[in-house]
C-alpha atoms as a PDB file:
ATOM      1  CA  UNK A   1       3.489  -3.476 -14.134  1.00  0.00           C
ATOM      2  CA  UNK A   2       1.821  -5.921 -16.960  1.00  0.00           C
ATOM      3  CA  UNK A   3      -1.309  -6.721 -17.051  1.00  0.00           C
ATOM      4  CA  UNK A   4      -0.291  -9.950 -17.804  1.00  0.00           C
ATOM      5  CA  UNK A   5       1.543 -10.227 -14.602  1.00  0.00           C
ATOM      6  CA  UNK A   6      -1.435  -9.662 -12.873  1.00  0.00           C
ATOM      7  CA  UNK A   7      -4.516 -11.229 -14.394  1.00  0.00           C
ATOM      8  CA  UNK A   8      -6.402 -11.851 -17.702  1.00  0.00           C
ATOM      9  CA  UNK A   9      -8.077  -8.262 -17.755  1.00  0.00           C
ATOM     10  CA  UNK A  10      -8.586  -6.209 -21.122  1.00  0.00           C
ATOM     11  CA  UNK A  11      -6.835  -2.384 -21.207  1.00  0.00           C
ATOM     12  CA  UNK A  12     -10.703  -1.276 -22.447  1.00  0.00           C
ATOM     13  CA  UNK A  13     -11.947  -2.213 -19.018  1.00  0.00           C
ATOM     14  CA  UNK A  14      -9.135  -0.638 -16.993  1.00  0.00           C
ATOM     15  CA  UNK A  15      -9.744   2.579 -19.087  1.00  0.00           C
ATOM     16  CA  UNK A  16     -13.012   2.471 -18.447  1.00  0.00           C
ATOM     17  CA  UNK A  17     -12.456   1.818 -14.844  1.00  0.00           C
ATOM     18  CA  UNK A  18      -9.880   4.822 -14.736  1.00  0.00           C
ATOM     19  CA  UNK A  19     -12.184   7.257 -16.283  1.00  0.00           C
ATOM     20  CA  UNK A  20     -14.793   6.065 -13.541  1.00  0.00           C
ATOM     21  CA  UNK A  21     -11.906   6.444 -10.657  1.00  0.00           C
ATOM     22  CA  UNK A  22     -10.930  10.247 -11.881  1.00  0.00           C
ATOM     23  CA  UNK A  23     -14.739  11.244 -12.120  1.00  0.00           C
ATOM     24  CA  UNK A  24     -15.553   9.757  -8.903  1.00  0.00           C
ATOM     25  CA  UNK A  25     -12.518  10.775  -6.826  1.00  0.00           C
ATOM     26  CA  UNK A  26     -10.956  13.802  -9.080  1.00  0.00           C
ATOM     27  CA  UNK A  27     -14.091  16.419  -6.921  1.00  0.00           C
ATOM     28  CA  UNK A  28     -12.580  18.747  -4.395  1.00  0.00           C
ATOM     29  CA  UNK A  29      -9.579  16.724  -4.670  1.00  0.00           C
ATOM     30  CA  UNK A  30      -7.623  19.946  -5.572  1.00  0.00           C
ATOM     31  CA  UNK A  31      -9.636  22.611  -3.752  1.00  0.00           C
ATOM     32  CA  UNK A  32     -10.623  20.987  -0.307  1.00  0.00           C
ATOM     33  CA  UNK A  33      -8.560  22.470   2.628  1.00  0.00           C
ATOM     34  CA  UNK A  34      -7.101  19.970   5.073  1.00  0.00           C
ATOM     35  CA  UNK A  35      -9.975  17.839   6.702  1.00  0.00           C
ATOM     36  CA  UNK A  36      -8.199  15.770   9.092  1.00  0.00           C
ATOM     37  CA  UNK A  37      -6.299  16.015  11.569  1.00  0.00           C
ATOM     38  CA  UNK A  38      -4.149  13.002  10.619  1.00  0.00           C
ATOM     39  CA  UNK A  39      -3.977  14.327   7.104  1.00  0.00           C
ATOM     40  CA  UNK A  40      -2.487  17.841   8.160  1.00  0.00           C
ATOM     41  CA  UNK A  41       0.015  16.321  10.366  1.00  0.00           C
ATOM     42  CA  UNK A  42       0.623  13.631   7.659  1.00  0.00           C
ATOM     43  CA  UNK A  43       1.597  16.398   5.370  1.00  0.00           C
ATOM     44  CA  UNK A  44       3.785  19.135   7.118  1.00  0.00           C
ATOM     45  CA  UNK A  45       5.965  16.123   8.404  1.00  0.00           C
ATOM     46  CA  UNK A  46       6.258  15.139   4.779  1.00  0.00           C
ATOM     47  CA  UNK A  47       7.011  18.922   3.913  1.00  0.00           C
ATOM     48  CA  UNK A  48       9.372  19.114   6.961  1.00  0.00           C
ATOM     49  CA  UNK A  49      11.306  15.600   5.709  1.00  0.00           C
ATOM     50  CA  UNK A  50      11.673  17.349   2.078  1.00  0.00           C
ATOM     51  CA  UNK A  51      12.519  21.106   3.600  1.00  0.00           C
ATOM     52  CA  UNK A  52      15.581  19.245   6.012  1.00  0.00           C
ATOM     53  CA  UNK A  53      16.730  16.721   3.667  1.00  0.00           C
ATOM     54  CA  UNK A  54      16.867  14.250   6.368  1.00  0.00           C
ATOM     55  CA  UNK A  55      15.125  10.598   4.689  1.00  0.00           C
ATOM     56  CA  UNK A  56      15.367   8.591   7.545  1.00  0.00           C
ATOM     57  CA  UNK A  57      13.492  10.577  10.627  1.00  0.00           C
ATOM     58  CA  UNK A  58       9.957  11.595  11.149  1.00  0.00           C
ATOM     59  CA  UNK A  59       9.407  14.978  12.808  1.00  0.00           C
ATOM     60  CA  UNK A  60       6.394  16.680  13.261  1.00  0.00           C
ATOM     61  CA  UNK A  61       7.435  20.332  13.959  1.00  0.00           C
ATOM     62  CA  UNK A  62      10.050  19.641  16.765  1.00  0.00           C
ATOM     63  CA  UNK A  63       8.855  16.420  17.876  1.00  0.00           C
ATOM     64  CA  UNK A  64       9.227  13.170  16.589  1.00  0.00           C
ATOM     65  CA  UNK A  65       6.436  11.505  14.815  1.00  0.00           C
ATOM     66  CA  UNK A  66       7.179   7.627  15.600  1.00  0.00           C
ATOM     67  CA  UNK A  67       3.782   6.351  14.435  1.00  0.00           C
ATOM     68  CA  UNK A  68       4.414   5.106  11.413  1.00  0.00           C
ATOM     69  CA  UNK A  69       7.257   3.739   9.256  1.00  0.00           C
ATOM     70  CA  UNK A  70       8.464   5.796   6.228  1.00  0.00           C
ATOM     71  CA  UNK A  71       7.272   5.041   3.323  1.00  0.00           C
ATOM     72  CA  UNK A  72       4.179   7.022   3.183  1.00  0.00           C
ATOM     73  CA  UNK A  73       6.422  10.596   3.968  1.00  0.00           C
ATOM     74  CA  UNK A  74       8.600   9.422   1.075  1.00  0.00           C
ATOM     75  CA  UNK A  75       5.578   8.906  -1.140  1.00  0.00           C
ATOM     76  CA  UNK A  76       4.198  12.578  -0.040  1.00  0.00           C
ATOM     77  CA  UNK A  77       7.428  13.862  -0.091  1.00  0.00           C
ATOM     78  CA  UNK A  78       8.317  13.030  -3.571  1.00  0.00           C
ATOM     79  CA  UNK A  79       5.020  14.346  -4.637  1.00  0.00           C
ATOM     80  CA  UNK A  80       5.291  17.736  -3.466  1.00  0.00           C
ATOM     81  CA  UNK A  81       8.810  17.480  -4.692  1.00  0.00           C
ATOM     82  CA  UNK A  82       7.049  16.797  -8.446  1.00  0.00           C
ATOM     83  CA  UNK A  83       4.846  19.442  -7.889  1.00  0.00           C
ATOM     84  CA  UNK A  84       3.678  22.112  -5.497  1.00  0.00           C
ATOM     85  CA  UNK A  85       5.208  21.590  -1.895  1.00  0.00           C
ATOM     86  CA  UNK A  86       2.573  24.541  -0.430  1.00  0.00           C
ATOM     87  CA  UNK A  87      -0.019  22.776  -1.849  1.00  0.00           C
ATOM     88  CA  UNK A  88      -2.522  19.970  -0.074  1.00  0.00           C
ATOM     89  CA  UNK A  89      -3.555  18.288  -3.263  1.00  0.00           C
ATOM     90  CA  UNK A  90       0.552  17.313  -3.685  1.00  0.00           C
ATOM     91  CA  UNK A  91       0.878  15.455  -0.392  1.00  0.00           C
ATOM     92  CA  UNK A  92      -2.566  13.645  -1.708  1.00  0.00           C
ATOM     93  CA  UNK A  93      -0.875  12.395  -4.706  1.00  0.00           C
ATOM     94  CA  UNK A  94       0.329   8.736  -3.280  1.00  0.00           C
ATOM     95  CA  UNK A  95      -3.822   8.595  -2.353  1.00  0.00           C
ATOM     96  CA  UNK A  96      -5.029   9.081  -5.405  1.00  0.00           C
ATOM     97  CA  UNK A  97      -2.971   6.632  -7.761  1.00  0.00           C
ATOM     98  CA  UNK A  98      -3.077   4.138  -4.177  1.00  0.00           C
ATOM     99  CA  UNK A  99      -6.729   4.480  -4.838  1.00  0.00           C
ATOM    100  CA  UNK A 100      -6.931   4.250  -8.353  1.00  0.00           C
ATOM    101  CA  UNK A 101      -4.315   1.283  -8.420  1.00  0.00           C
ATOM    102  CA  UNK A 102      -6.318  -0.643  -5.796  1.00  0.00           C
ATOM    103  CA  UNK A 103      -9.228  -0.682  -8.162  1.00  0.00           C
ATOM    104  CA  UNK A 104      -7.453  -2.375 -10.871  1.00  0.00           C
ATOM    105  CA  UNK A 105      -5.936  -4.383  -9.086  1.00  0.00           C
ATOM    106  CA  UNK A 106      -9.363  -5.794  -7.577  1.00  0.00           C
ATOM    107  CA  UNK A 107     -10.414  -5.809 -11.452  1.00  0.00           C
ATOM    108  CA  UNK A 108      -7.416  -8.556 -11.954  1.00  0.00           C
ATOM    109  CA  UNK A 109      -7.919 -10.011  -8.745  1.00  0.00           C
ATOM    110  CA  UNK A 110     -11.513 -10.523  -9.495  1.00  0.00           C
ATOM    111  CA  UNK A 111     -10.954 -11.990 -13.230  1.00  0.00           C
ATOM    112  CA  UNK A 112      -8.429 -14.243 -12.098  1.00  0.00           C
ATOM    113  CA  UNK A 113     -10.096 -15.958  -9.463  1.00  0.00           C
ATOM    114  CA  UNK A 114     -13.789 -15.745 -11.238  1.00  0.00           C
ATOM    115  CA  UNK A 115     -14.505 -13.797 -14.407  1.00  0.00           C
ATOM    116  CA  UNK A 116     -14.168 -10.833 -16.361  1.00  0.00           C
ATOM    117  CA  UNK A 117     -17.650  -9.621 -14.891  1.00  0.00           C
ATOM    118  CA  UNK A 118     -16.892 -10.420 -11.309  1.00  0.00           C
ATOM    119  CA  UNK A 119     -13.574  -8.642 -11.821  1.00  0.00           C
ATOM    120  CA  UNK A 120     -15.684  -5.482 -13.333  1.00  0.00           C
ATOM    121  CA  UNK A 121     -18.420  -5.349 -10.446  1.00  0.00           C
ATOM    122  CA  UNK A 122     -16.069  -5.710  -8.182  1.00  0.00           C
ATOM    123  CA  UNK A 123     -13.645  -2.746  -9.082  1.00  0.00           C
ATOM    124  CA  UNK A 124     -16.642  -0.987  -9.746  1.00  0.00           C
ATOM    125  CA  UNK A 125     -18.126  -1.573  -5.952  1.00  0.00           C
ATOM    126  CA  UNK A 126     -14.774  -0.505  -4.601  1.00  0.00           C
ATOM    127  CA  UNK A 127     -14.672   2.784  -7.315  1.00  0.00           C
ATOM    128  CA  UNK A 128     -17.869   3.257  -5.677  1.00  0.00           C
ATOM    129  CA  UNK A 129     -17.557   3.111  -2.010  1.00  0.00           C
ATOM    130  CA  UNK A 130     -17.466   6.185   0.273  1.00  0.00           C
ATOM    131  CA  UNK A 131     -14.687   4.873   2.223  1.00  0.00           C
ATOM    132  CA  UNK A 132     -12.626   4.968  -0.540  1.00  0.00           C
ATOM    133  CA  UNK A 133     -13.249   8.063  -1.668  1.00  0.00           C
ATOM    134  CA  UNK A 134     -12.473   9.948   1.387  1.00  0.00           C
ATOM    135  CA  UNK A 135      -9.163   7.914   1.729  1.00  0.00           C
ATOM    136  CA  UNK A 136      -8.198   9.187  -1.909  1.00  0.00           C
ATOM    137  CA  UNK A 137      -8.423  12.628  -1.051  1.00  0.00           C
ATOM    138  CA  UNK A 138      -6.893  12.486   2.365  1.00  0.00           C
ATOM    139  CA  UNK A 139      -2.745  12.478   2.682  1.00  0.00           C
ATOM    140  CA  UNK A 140      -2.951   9.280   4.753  1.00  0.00           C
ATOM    141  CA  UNK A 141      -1.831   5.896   4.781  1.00  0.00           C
ATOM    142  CA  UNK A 142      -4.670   3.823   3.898  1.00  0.00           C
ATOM    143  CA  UNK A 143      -5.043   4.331   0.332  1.00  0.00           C
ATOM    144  CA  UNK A 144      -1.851   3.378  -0.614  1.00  0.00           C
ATOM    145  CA  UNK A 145      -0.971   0.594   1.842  1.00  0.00           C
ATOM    146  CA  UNK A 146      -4.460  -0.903   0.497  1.00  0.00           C
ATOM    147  CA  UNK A 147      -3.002  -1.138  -2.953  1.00  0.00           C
ATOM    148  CA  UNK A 148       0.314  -2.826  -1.609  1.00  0.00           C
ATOM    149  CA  UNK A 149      -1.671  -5.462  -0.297  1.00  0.00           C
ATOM    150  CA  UNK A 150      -3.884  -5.782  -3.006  1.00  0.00           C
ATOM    151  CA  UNK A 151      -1.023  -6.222  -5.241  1.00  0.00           C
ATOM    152  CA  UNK A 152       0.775  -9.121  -3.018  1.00  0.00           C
ATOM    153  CA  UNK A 153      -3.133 -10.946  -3.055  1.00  0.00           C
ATOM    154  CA  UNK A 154      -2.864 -10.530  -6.507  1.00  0.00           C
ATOM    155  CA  UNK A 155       0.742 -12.658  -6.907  1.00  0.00           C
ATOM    156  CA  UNK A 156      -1.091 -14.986  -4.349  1.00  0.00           C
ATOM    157  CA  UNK A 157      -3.844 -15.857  -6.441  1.00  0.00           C
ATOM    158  CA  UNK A 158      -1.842 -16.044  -9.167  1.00  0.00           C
ATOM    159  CA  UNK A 159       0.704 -18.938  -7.302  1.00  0.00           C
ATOM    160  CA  UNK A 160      -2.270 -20.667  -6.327  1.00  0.00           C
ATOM    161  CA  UNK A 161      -4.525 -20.551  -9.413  1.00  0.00           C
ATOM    162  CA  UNK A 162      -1.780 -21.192 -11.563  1.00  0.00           C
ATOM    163  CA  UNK A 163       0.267 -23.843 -10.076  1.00  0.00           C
ATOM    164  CA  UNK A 164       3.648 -23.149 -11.431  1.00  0.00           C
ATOM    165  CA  UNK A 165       6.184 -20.863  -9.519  1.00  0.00           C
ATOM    166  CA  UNK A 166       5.940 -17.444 -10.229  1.00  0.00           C
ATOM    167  CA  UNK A 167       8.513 -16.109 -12.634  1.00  0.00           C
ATOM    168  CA  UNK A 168      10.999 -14.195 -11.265  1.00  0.00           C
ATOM    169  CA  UNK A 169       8.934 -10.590 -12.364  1.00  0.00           C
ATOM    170  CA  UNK A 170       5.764 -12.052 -10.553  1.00  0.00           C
ATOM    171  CA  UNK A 171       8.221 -12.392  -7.603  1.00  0.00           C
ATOM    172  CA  UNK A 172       9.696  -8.941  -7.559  1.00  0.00           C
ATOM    173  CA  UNK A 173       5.863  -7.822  -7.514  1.00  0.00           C
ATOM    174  CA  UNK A 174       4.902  -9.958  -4.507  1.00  0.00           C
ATOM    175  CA  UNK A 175       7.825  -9.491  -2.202  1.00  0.00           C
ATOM    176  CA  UNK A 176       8.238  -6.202  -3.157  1.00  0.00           C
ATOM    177  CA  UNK A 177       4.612  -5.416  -2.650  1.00  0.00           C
ATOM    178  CA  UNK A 178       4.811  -6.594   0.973  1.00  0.00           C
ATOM    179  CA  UNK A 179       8.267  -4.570   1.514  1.00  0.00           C
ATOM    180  CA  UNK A 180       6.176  -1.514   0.971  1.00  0.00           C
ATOM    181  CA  UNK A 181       3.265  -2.398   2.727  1.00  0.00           C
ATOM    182  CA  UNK A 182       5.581  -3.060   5.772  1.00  0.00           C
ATOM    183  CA  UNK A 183       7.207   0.392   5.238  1.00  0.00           C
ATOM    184  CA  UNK A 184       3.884   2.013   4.843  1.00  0.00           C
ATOM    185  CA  UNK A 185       2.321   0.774   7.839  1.00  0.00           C
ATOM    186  CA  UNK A 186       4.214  -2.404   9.502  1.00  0.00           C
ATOM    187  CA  UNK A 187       2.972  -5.910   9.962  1.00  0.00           C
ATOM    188  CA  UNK A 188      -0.723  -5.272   9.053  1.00  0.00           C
ATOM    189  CA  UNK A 189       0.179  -6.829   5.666  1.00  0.00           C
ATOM    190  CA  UNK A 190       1.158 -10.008   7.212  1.00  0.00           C
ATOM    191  CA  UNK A 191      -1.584 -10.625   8.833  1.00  0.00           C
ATOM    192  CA  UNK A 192      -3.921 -10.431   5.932  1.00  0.00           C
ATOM    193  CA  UNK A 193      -1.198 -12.413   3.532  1.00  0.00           C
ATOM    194  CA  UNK A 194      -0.667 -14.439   6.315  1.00  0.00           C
ATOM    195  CA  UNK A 195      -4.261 -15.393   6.436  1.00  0.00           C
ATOM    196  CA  UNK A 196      -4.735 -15.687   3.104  1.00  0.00           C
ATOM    197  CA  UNK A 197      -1.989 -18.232   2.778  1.00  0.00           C
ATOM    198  CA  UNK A 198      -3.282 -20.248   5.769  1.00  0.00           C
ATOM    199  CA  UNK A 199      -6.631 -20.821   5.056  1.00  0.00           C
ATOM    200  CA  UNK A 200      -5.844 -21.464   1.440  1.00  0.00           C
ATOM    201  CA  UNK A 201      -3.292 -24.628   2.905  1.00  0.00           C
ATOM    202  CA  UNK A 202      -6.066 -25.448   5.136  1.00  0.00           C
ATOM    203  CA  UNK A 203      -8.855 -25.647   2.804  1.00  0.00           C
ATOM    204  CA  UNK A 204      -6.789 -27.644   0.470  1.00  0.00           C
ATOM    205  CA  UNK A 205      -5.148 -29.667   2.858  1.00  0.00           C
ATOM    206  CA  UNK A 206      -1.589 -28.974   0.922  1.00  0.00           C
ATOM    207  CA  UNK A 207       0.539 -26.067   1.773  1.00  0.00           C
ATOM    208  CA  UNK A 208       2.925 -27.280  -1.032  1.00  0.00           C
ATOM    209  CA  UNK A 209       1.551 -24.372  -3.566  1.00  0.00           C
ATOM    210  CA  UNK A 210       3.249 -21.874  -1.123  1.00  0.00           C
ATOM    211  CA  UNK A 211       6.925 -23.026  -2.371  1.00  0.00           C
ATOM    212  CA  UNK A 212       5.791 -21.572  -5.620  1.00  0.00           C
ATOM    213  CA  UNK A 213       6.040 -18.094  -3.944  1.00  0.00           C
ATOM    214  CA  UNK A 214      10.099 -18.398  -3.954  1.00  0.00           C
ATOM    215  CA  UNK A 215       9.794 -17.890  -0.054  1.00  0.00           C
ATOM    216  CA  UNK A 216      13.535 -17.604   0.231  1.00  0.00           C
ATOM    217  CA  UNK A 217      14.888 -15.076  -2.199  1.00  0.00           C
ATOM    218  CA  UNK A 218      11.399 -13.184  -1.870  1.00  0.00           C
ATOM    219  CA  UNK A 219      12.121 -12.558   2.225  1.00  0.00           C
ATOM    220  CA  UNK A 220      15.938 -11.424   0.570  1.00  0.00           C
ATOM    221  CA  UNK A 221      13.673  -8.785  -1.747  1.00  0.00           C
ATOM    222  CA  UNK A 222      11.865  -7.748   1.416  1.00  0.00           C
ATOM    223  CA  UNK A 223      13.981  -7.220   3.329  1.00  0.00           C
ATOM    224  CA  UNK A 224      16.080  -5.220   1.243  1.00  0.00           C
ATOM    225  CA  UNK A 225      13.232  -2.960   1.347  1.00  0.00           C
ATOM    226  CA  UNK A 226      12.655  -2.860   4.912  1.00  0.00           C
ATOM    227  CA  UNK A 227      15.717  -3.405   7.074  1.00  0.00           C
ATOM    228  CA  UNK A 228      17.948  -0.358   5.952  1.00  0.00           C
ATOM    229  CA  UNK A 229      15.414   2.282   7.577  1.00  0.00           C
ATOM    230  CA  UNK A 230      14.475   0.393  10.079  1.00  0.00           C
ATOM    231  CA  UNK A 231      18.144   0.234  11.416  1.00  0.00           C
ATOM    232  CA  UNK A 232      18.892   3.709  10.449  1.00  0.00           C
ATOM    233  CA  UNK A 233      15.880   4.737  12.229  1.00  0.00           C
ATOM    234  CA  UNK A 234      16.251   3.093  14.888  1.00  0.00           C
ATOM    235  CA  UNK A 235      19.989   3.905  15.404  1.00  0.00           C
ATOM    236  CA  UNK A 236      19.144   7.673  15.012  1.00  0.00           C
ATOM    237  CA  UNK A 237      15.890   7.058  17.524  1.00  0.00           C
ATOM    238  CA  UNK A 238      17.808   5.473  20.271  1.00  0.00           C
ATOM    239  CA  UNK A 239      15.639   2.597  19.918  1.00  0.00           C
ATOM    240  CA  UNK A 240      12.363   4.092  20.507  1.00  0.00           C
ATOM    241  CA  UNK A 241      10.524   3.875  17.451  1.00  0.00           C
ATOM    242  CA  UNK A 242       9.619   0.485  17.106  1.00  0.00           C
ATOM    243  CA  UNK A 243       8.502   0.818  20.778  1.00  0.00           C
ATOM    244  CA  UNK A 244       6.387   3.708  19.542  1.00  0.00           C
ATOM    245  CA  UNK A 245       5.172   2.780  16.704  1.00  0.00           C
ATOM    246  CA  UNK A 246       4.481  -1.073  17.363  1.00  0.00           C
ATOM    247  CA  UNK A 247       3.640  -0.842  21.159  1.00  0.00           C
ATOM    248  CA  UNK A 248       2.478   2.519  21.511  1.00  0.00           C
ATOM    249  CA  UNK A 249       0.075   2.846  18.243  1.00  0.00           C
ATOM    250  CA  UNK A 250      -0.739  -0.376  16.360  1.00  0.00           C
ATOM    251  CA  UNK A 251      -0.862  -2.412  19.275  1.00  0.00           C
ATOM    252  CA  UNK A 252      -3.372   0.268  21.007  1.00  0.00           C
ATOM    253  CA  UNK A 253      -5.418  -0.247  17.912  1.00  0.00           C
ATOM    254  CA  UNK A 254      -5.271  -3.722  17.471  1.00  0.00           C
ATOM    255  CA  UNK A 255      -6.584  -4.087  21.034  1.00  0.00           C
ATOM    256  CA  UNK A 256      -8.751  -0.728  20.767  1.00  0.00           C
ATOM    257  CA  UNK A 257      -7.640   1.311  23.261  1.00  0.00           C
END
């Protein structure tokens, strides 16, 4: 990913915000024991997909863990595959760099819609919040699905800022970006795009800029990402996990029950 794809930001300042990300999130990262609930049922399904070889389902000891989509166990996976599988820190892998990644990303976020300084206190303020540095030590979701959508905001701003149609890398990054934010954890992504994208065409009064986002091909590159698992896993579900996992968990949190 080029940092020219992203925003006018210098490779000083994204050292310097890397060095700042390691210092502040690298502590306990290795030694901590498991410290969530989530986070130890996050893992051993990640460590049961590797140890079975089966991709596609979710299982959390015998039963099936239908709470989430995919991508997150492939991240964790993968990880542990790379490096220890008996180890916490591994499955806490896709945190960290989803952490570190969201930072920079805010950085050319920031400079593209303001300035280099807005871009820098803003990474910085997100380096620097607690929330974030629990979620980069914790083999959950929320790290990485909050760089995913950081990086399709950042291919929005660009469309809208620049107004030309994003090249064809530019559009690999933004549909691409919201095919793993889907797989990571489902339409949440789409509702913050989604808004984005709205109130952009509504404060404007034009919602022209938005063919600039090669709409068609782009849902093509998403959905190359998203529809083979979903059909596989629902095929090998019976049909139950987008009940589960829509109905039964992100609709009960949406309405906060």
């Amino acid at each position: 990913m080029s940092a020219a794809a992203l925003g006018p930001v210098r490779g000083r300042d994204q050292a310097l915000l890397l060095l700042l990300c390691l210092a502040l999130f690298l502590p306990g990262f290795f030694t901590l024991p498991p410290v969530d609930r989530d986070e130890a049922r996050f893992a051993q399904a990640s460590r049961q997909l590797l140890e079975s070889g089966d991709w596609i389902d979710i299982r959390f000891q015998a039963e099936p863990r239908y709470k989430k989509p995919i991508a997150i166990y492939w991240l964790q996976a993968t990880a542990a595959a790379l490096t220890d599988r008996s180890a916490i820190w591994a499955y806490r892998l896709p945190s960290l760099i989803g952490a570190v990644a969201a930072v920079l990303l805010t950085l050319a976020i920031g400079g593209r819609l303001f300035d280099r300084t807005a871009g820098l206190a803003a990474a910085v303020m997100l380096a620097g919040s607690l929330l974030l540095a629990v979620e980069a030590r914790l083999a959950t979701t929320d790290a990485a699905l909050l760089a995913a959508i950081l990086l399709v905001q950042a291919m929005l701003a660009r469309a809208w800022l620049a107004e030309r149609t994003l090249s064809w890398w530019q559009t690999l990054l933004l549909w691409g970006g919201l095919g793993l934010a889907l797989l990571l954890k489902g339409p949440i992504v789409l509702l913050v795009a989604g808004g984005t994208a709205a109130a952009l065409s509504i404060a404007d009064r034009d919602a022209g800029w938005l063919a600039r986002l090669r709409p068609l091909p782009g849902v093509g590159i998403a959905l190359l990402i998203v529809a083979p698992w979903l059909v596989l896993i629902e095929l090998t579900s019976g049909g139950t996990f987008l009940a589960e996992s829509a109905g039964g968990d992100l609709f009960a949190k949406l309405v906060g029950v």
